[in-house]
Every structure is written in C-alpha cells, then in structure tokens.
N, C-alpha and C. Protein backbone atom coordinates (compact mmCIF):
# COMPACT_ATOMS: atom_id res chain seq x y z
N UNK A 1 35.56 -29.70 29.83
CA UNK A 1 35.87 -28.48 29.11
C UNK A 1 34.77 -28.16 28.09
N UNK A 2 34.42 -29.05 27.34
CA UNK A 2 33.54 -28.73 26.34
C UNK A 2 32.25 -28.41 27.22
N UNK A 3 31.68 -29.08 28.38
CA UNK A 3 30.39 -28.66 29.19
C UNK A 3 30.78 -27.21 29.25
N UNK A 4 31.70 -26.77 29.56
CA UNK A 4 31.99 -25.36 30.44
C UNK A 4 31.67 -24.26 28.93
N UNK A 5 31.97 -24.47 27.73
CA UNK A 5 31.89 -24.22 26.92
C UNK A 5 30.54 -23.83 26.43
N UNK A 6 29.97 -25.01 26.28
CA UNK A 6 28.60 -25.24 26.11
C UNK A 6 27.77 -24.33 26.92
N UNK A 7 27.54 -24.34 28.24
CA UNK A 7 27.39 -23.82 29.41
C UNK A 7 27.49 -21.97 29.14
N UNK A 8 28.88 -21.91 28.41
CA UNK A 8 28.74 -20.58 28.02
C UNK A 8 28.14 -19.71 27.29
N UNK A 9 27.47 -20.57 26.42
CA UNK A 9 27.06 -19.97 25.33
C UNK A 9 25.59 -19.82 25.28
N UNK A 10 25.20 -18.33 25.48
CA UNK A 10 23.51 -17.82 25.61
C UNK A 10 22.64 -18.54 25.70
N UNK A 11 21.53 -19.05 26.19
CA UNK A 11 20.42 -19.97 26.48
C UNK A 11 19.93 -19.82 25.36
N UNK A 12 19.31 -19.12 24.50
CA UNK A 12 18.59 -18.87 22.75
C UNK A 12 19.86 -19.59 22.21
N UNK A 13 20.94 -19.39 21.79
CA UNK A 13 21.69 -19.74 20.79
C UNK A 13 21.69 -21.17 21.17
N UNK A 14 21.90 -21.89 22.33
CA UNK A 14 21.93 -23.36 22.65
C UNK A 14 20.83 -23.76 22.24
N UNK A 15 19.72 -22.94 22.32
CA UNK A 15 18.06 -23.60 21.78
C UNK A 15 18.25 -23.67 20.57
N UNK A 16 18.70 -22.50 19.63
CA UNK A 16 18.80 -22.91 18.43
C UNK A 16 19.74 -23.92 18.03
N UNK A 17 20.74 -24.49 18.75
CA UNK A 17 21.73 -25.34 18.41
C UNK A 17 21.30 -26.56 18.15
N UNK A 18 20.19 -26.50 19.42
CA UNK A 18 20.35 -28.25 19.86
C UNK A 18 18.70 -28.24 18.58
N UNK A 19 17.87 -27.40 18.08
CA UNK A 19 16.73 -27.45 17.60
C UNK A 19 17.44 -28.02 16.13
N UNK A 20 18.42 -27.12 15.57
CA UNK A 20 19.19 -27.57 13.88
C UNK A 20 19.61 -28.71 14.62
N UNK A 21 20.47 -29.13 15.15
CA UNK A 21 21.21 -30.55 15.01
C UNK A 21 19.78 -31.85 14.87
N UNK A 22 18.90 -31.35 15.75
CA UNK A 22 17.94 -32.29 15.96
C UNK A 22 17.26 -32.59 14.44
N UNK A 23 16.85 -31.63 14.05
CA UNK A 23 16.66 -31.69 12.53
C UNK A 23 17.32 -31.54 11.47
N UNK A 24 18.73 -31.89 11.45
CA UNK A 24 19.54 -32.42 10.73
C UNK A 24 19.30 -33.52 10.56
N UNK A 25 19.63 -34.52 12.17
CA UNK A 25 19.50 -35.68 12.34
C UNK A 25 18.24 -36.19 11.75
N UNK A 26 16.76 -36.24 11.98
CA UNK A 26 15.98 -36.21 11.41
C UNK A 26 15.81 -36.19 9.90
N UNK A 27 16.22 -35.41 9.32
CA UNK A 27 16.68 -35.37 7.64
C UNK A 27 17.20 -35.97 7.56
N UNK A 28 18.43 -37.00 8.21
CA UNK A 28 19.38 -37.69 7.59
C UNK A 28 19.16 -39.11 7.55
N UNK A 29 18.06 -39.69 8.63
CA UNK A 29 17.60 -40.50 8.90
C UNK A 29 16.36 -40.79 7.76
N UNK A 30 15.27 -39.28 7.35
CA UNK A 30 14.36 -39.17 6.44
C UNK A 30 15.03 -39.99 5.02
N UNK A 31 16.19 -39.43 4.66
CA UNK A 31 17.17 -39.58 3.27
C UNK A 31 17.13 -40.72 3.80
N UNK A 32 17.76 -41.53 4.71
CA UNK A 32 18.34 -42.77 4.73
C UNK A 32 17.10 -43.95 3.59
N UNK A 33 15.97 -43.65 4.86
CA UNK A 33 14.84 -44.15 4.07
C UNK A 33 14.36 -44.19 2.93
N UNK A 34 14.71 -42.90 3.04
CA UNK A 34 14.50 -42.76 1.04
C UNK A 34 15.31 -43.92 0.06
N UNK A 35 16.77 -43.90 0.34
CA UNK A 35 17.29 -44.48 0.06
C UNK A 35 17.36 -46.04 -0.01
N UNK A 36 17.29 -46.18 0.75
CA UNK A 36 16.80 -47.76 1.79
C UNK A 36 15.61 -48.59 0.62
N UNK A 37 14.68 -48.09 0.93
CA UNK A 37 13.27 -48.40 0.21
C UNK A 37 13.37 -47.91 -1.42
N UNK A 38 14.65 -46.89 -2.07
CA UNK A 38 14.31 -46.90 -3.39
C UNK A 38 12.96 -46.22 -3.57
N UNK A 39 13.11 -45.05 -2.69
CA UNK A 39 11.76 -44.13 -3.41
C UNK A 39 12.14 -43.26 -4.33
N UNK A 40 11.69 -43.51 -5.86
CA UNK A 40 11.75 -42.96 -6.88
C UNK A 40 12.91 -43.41 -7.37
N UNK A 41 13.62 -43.90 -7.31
CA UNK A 41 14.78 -44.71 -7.88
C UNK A 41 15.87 -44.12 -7.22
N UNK A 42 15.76 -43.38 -6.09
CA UNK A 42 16.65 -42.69 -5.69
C UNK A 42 17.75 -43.63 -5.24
N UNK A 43 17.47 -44.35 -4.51
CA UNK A 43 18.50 -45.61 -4.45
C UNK A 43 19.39 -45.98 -5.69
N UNK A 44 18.73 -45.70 -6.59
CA UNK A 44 19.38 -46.85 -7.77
C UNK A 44 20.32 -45.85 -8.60
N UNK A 45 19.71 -44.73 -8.35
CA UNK A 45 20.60 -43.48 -8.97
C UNK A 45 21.74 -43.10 -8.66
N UNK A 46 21.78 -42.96 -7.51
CA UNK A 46 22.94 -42.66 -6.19
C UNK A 46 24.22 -43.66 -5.92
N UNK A 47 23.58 -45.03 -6.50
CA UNK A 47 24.14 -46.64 -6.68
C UNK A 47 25.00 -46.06 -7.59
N UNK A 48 24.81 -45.71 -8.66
CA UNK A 48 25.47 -45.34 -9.79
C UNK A 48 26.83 -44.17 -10.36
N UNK A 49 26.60 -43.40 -9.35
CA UNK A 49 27.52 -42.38 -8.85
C UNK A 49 28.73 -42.99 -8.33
N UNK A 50 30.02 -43.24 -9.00
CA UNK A 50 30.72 -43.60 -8.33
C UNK A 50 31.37 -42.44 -7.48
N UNK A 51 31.55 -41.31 -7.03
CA UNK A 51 32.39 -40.28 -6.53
C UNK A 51 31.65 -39.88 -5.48
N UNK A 52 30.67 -40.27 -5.04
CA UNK A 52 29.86 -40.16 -3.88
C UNK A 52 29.47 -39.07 -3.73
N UNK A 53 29.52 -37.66 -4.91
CA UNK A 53 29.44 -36.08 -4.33
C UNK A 53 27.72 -36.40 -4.21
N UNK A 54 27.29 -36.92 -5.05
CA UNK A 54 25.85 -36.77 -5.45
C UNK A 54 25.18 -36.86 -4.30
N UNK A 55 25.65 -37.87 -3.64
CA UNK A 55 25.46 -38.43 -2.20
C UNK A 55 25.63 -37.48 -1.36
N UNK A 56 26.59 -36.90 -1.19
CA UNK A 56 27.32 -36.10 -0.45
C UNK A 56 26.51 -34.31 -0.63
N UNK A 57 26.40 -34.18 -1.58
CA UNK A 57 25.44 -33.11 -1.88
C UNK A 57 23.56 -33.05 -0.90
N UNK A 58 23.25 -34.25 -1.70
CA UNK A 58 21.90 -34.70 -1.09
C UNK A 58 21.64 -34.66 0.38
N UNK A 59 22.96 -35.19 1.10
CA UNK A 59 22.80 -35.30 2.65
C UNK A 59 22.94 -33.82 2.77
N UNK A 60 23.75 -32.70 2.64
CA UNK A 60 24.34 -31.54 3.46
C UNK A 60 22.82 -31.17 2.86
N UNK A 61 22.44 -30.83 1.73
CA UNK A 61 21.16 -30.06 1.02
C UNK A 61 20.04 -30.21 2.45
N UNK A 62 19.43 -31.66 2.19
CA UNK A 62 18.61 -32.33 2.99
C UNK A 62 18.91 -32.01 4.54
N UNK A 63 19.99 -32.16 5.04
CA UNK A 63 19.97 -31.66 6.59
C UNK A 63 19.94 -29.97 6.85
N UNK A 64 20.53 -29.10 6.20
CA UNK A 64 20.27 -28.06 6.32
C UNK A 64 18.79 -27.45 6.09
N UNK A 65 17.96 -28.07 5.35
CA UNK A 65 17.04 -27.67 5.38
C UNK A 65 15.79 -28.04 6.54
N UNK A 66 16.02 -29.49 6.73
CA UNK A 66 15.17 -29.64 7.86
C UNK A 66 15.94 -29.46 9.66
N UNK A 67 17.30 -28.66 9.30
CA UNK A 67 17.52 -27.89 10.82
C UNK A 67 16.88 -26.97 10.64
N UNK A 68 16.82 -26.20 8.82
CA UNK A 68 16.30 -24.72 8.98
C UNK A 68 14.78 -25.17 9.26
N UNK A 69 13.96 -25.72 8.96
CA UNK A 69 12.30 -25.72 9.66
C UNK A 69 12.59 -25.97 11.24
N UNK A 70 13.49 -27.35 11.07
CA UNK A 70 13.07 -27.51 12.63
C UNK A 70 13.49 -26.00 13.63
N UNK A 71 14.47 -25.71 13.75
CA UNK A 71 14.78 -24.40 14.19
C UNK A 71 13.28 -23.16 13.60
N UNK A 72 12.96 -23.79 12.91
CA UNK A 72 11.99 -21.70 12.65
C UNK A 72 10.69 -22.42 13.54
N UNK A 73 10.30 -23.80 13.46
CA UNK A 73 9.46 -24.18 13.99
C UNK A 73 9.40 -24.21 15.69
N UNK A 74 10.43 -24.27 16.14
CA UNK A 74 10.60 -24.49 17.52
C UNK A 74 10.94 -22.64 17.68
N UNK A 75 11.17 -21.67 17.62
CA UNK A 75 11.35 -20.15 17.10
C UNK A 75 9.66 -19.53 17.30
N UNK A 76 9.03 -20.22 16.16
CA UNK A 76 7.57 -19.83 16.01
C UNK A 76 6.90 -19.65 17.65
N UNK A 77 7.27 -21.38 18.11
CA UNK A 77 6.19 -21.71 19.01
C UNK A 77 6.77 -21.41 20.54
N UNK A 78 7.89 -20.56 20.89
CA UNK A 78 8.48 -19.91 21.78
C UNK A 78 7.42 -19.44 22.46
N UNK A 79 6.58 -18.68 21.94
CA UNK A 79 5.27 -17.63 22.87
C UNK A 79 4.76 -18.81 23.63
N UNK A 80 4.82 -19.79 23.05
CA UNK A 80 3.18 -20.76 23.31
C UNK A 80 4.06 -21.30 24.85
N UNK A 81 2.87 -21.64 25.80
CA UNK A 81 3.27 -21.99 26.67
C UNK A 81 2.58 -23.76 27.26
C-alpha cells in the first residue's frame, strides 16, 4: 500500500522527497559528530540541559536546513546531464 502510494505521487515531488530526507539524514549524522567529538563544547553544553529541547531544537534546526541545500542543490543541477 504505501509503494502504491509512493508510486503515486509526481516524479519531481518524489525527487524532492527522497533529496530532503537524504539531507536530513546527513545533518543528523553531521550533529551526531559534532556532538560525539565535543566540537566547541557542544557536547558538554547539551550534557547539561536536562529537558532535552536544546537537543531537540538543534536536530529539527540542523536537518531542515541541510534537506533545504541538499534539495536546492540536486534542483540546481537538474539541467546538467
């Protein structure tokens, strides 16, 4: 059901779908690292937050923005063959 779905929905809009999720993922994995390694104390800051929004903020911020490049980037280079 969900293929048939999927399947339905315009060939551009699926490009743009699968282009944001991809660079979501990407961002979220980028943050992880960040985190991970303590670049800029970001680790240690975030440690400190007990209510997790801070966290929770950072990830939605961070993935929306690198779906929005990855999507304008894969958009841009449409002509190119």
């Amino acid at each position: 059901m969900l293929r048939r779905w999927w399947m339905s929905l315009p060939k551009l809009i699926r490009f743009m779908l699968v282009h944001i999720a991809n660079g979501m993922a990407i961002g979220c994995v980028f943050l992880l690292v960040l985190i991970h390694w303590d670049v800029g104390g970001l680790g240690t800051v975030l440690a400190r937050d007990h209510s997790g929004l801070a966290t929770l903020v950072l990830f939605v911020q961070t993935a929306l923005t690198f779906g929005a490049v990855s999507m304008g980037v894969a958009v841009m280079n449409l002509g190119d063959d």
